[in-house]
Protein backbone atom coordinates (compact mmCIF):
# COMPACT_ATOMS: atom_id res chain seq x y z
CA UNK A 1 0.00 0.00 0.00
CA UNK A 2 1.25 3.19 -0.83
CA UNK A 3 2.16 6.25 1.36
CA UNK A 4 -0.55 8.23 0.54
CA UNK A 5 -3.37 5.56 1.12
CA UNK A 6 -1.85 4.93 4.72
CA UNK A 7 -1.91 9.44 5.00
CA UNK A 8 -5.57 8.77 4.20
CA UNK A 9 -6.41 6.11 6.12
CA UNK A 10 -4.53 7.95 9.52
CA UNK A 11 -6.64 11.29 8.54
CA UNK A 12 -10.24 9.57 8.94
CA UNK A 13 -8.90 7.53 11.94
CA UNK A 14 -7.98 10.81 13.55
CA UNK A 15 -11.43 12.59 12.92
CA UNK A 16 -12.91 9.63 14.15
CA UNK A 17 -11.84 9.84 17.14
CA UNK A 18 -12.28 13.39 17.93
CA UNK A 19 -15.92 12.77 17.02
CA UNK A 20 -16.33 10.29 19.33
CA UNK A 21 -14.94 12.49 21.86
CA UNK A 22 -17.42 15.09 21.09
CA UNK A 23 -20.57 13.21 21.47
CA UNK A 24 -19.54 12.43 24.52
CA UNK A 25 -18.39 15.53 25.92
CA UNK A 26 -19.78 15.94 29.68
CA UNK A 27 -23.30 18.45 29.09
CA UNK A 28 -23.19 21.16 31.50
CA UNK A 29 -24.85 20.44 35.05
CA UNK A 30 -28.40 22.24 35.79
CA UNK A 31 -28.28 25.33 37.82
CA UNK A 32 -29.44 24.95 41.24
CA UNK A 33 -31.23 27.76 43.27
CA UNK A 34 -30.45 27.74 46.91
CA UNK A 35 -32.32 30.43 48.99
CA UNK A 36 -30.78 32.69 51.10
CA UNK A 37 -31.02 32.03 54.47
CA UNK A 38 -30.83 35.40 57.20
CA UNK A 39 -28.72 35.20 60.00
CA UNK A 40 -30.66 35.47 63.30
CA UNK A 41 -28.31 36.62 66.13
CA UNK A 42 -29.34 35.38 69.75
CA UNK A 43 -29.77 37.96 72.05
CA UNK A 44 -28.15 36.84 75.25
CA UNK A 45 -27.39 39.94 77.43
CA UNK A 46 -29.55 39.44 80.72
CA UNK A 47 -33.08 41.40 80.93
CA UNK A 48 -32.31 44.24 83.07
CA UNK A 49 -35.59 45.50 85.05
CA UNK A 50 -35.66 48.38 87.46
CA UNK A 51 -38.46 48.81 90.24
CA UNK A 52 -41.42 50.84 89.26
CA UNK A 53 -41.47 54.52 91.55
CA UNK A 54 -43.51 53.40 94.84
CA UNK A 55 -45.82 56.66 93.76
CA UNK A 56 -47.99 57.83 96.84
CA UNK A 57 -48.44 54.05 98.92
CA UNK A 58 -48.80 53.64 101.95
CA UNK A 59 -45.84 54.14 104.54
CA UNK A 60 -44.85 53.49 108.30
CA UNK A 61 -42.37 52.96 110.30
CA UNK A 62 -44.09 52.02 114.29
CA UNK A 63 -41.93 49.33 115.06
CA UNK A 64 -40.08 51.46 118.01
CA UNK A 65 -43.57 51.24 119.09
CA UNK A 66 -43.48 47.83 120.12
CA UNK A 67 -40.66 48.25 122.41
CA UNK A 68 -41.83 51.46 123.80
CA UNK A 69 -41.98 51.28 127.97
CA UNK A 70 -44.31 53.69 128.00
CA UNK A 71 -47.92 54.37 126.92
CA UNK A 72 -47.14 54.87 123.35
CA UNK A 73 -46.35 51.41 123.01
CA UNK A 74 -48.92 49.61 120.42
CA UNK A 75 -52.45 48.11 122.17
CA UNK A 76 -51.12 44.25 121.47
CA UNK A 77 -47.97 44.70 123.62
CA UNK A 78 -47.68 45.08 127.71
CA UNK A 79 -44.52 45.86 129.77
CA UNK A 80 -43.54 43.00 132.22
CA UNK A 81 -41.44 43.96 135.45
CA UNK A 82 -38.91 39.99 135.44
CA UNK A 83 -39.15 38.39 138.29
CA UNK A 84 -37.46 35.09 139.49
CA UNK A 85 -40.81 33.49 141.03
CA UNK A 86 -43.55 34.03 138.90
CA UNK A 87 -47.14 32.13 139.58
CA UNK A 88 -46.93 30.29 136.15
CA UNK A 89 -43.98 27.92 136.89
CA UNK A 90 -43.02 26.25 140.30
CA UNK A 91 -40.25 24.58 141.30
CA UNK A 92 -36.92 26.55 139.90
CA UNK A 93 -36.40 30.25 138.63
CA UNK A 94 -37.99 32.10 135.56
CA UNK A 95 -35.46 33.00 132.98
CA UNK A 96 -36.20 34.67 129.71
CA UNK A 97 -36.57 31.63 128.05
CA UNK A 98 -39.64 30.81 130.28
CA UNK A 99 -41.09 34.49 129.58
CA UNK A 100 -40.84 33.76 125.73
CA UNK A 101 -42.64 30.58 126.30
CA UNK A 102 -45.13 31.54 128.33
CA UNK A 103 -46.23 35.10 126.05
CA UNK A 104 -45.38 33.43 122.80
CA UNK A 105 -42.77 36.64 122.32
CA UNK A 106 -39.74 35.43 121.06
CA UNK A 107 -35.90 35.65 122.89
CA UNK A 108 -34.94 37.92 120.42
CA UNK A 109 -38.34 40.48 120.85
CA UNK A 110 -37.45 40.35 124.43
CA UNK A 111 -33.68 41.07 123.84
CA UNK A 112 -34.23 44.21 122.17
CA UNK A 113 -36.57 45.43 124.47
CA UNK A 114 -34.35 44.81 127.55
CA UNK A 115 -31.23 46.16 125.55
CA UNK A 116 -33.20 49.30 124.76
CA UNK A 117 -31.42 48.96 120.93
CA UNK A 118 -30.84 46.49 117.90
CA UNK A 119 -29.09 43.57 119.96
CA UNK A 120 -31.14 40.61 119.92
CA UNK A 121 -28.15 38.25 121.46
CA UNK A 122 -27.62 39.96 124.63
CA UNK A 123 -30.64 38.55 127.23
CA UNK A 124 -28.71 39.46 130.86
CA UNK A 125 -31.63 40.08 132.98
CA UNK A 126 -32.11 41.07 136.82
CA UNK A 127 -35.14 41.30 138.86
CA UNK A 128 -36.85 44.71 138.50
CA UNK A 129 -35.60 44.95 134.59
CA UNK A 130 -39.07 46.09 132.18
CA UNK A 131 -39.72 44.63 128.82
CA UNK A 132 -42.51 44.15 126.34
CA UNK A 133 -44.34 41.00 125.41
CA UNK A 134 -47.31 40.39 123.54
CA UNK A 135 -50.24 40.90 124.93
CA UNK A 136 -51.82 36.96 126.16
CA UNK A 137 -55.34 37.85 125.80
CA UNK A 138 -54.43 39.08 121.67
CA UNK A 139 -55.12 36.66 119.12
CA UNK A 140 -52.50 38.20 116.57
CA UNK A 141 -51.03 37.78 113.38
CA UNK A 142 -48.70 39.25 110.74
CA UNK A 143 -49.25 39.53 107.00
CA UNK A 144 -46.63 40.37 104.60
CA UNK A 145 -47.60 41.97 101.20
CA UNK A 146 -44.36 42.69 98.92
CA UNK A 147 -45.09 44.02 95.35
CA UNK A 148 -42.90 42.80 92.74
CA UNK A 149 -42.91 45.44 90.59
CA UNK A 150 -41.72 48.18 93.23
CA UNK A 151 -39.59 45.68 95.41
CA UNK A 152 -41.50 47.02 98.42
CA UNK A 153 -42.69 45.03 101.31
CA UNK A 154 -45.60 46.20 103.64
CA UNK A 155 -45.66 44.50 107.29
CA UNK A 156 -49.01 44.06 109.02
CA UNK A 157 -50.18 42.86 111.99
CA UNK A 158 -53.81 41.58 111.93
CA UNK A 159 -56.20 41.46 114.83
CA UNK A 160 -57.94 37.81 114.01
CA UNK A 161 -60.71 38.31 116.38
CA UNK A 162 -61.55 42.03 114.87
CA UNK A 163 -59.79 41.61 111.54
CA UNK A 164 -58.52 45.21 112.40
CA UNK A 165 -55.34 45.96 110.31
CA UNK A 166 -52.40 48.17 111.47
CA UNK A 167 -49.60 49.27 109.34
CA UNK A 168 -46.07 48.35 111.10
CA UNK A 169 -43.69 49.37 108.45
CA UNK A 170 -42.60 49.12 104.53
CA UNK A 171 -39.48 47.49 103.51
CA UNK A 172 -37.32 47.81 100.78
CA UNK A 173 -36.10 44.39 99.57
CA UNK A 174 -34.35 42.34 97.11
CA UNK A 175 -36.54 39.85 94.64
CA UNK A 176 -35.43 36.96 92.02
CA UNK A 177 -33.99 37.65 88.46
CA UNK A 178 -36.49 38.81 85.64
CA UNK A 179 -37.45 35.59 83.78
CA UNK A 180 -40.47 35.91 80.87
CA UNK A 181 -40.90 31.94 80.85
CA UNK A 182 -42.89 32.50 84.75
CA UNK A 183 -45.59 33.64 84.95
CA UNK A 184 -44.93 36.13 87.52
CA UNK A 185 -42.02 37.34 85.12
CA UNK A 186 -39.56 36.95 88.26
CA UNK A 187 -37.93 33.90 89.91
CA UNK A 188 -39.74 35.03 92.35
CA UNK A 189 -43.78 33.85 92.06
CA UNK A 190 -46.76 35.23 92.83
CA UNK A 191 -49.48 33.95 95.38
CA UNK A 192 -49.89 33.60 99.11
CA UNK A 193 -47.66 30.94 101.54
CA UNK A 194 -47.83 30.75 105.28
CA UNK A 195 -44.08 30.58 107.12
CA UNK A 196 -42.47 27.80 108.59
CA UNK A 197 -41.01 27.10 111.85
CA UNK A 198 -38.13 25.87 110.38
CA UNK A 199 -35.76 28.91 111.08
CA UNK A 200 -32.14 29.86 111.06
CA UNK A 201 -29.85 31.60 112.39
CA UNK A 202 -26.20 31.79 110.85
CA UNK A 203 -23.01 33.37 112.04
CA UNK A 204 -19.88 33.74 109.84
CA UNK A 205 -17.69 30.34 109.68
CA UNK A 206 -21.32 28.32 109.97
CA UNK A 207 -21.09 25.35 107.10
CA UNK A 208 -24.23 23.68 105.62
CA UNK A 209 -25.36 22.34 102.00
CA UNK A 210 -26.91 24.51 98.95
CA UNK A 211 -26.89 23.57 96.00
CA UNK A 212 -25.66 19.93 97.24
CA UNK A 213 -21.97 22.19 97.94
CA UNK A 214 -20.61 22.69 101.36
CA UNK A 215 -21.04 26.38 102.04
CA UNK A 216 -20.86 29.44 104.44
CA UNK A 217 -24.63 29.64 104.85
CA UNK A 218 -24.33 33.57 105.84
CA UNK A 219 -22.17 34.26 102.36
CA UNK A 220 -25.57 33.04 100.80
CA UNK A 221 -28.90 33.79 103.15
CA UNK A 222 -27.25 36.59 105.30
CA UNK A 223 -27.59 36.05 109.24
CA UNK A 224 -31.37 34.58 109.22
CA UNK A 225 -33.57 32.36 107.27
CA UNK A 226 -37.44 31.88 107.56
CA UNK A 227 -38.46 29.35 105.06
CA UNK A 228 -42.33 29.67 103.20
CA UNK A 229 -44.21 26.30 104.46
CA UNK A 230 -47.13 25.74 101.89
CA UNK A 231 -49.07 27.28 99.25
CA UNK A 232 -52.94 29.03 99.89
CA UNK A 233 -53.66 30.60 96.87
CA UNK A 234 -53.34 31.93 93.73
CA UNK A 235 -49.58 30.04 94.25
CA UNK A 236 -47.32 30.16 90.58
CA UNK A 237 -44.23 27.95 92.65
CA UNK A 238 -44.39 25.39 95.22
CA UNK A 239 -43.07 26.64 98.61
CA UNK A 240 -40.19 24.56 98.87
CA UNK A 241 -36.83 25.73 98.52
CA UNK A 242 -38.78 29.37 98.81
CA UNK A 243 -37.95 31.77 102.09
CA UNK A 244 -37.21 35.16 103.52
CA UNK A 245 -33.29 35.53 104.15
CA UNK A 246 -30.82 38.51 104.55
CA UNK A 247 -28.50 40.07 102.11
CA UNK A 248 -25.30 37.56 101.50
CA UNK A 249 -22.36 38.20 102.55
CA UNK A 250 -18.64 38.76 100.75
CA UNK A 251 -15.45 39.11 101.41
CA UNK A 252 -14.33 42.93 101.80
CA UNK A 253 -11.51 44.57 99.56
CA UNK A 254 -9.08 42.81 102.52
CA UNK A 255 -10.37 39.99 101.55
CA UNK A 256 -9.92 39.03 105.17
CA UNK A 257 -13.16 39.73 106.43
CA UNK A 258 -16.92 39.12 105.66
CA UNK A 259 -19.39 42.09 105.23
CA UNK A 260 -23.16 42.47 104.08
CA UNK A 261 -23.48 42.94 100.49
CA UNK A 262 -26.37 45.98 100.40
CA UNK A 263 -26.01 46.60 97.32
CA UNK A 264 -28.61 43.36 96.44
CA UNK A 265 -31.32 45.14 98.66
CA UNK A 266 -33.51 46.41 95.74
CA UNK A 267 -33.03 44.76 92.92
CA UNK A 268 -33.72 41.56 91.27
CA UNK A 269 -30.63 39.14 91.52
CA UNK A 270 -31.92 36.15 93.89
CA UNK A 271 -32.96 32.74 92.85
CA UNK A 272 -36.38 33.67 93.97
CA UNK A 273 -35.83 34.32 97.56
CA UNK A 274 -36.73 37.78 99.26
CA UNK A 275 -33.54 39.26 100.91
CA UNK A 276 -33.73 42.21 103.04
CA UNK A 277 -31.05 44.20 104.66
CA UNK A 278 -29.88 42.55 107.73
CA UNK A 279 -30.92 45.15 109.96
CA UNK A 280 -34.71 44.70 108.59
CA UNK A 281 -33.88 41.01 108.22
CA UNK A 282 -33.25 40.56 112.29
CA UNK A 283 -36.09 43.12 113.11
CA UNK A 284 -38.41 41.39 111.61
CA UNK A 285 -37.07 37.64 112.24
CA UNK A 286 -37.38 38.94 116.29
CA UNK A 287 -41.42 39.91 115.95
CA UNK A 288 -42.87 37.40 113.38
CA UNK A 289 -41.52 33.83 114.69
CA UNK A 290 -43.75 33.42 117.16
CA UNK A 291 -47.07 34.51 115.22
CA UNK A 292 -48.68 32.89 112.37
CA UNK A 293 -47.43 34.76 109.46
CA UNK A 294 -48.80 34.72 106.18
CA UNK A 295 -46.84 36.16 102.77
CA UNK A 296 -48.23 37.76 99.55
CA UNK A 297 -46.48 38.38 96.72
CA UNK A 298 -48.66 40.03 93.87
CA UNK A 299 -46.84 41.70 90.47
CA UNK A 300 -48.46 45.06 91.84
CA UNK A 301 -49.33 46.79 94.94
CA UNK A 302 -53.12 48.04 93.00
CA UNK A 303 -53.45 44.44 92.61
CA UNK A 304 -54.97 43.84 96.18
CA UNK A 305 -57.92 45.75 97.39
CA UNK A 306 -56.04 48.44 98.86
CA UNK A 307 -53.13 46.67 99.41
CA UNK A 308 -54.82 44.99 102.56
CA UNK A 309 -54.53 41.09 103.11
């Protein structure tokens, strides 16, 4: 075969093959739409709420009234003169103790009154000393209304025979965290609980359990604790874990020393709790413990008829 039939023969083999190529050539994929999507940024900064102005409420401030020796002392109080034989108990020598049990006053109520200032510790008592203890023939109890909008606290004390109501004092405290999943929108619910008996008293270097840790109970609940007991009505939480404590306590710019921590009087930081300032917090810790005490917490002061139990 000659050179120029092989040329030919190469030539068409060539085209061929790049036709073959051709038809098969990858085709071009389909477009494919994909929708935009917007970024959502999560807001995470805590919900910062401020109390509401406590406008024209009611105020009062008669607790000195209650330790008064005089005749402006309050109607459900009486001055005692201690004495060592008294006709109530025979056999051995009245101490304070015995006075507490017998006018269902408390130690500390009596302590105060003796001490003629804010030391409820101090109960050294001779015959002759005065002090006030409630009244026997008084069927009394205390009511506390707080308003969680204002962080304000009103303290009653309510005649049960008469239902008479009498104004003690107002109290600025300290209420749980905003939180808009409760219904209350705090930590801290809404609804009324009786107290418990189940009291405390803590002192700096005192060690219990919260939060299943070994802690310095008065670094979280201050010097006292009054727990809530049960639910009556219109209750948003169960009572338990629930209570009326002092401000906590931290460690001072030393570092040395413990010292009360005001500054959570006011606002809403607690896990629910109310905290007062632990002046308030032993004032009222020294009157109430002995009475049946009943708390209400409602979102607004308006929200009660008059702001009356």
């Amino acid at each position: 075969m000659s050179t120029y039939k092989y040329f030919l023969i190469g030539a068409v083999c060539i085209f061929a093959i790049l036709g073959g190529i051709g038809l098969f050539k990858k085709r071009p994929e389909p477009k494919v739409e994909i929708p935009l999507v917007e970024e959502v940024v999560l807001n995470t900064t805590p919900v910062k709420v401020a109390p509401i102005a406590s406008e024209d409420l009611p105020d009062a401030n008669r607790i000195d009234q209650l330790f008064a020796l005089d005749s402006s002392r309050l109607p459900f109080v009486e001055t005692v003169v201690y004495k060592s034989r008294v006709p109530w108990l025979e056999g051995r020598p009245a101490w304070i103790a015995d006075y507490a049990t017998h006018y269902d006053t408390s130690r500390h109520f009596i302590a105060r009154s003796l001490n003629k200032k804010k030391d409820y510790m101090t109960q050294k008592v001779s015959p002759g000393d005065r002090f006030n203890v409630f009244k026997r023939d008084k069927n009394i109890a205390f009511h506390l209304l707080i308003d969680l909008s204002r962080c304000r606290m009103w303290f009653y004390c309510v005649d049960q025979d008469t239902k008479d109501r009498l104004l003690l004092k107002t109290y600025r405290v300290g209420l749980g965290r905003a939180d808009s999943h409760k219904s209350s929108g705090f930590l801290t619910p809404v609804g009324k609980y009786s107290l418990g008996e189940k009291i405390a008293i803590y002192k700096p270097g005192v060690q219990g359990i919260f939060q299943e840790k070994k802690t310095e109970m008065i670094r979280v609940f201050g010097t006292r604790w009054i727990p809530f007991e049960k639910e009556l009505e219109g209750c948003t939480e169960p009572a338990k874990a629930l209570g009326i404590h002092g401000a906590p306590w931290v460690a001072d710019s030393t570092g040395n020393n413990l010292v009360e921590d005001r500054s959570k009087i006011g606002k809403y930081d607690s896990d629910g709790c109310i905290r007062l300032a632990q002046d308030d917090m032993e004032e009222l810790f020294s009157i109430i413990i002995t009475k049946p005490t009943t708390v209400e917490l409602v979102k607004d002061y308006h929200d009660t008829e008059k702001g009356h139990p």
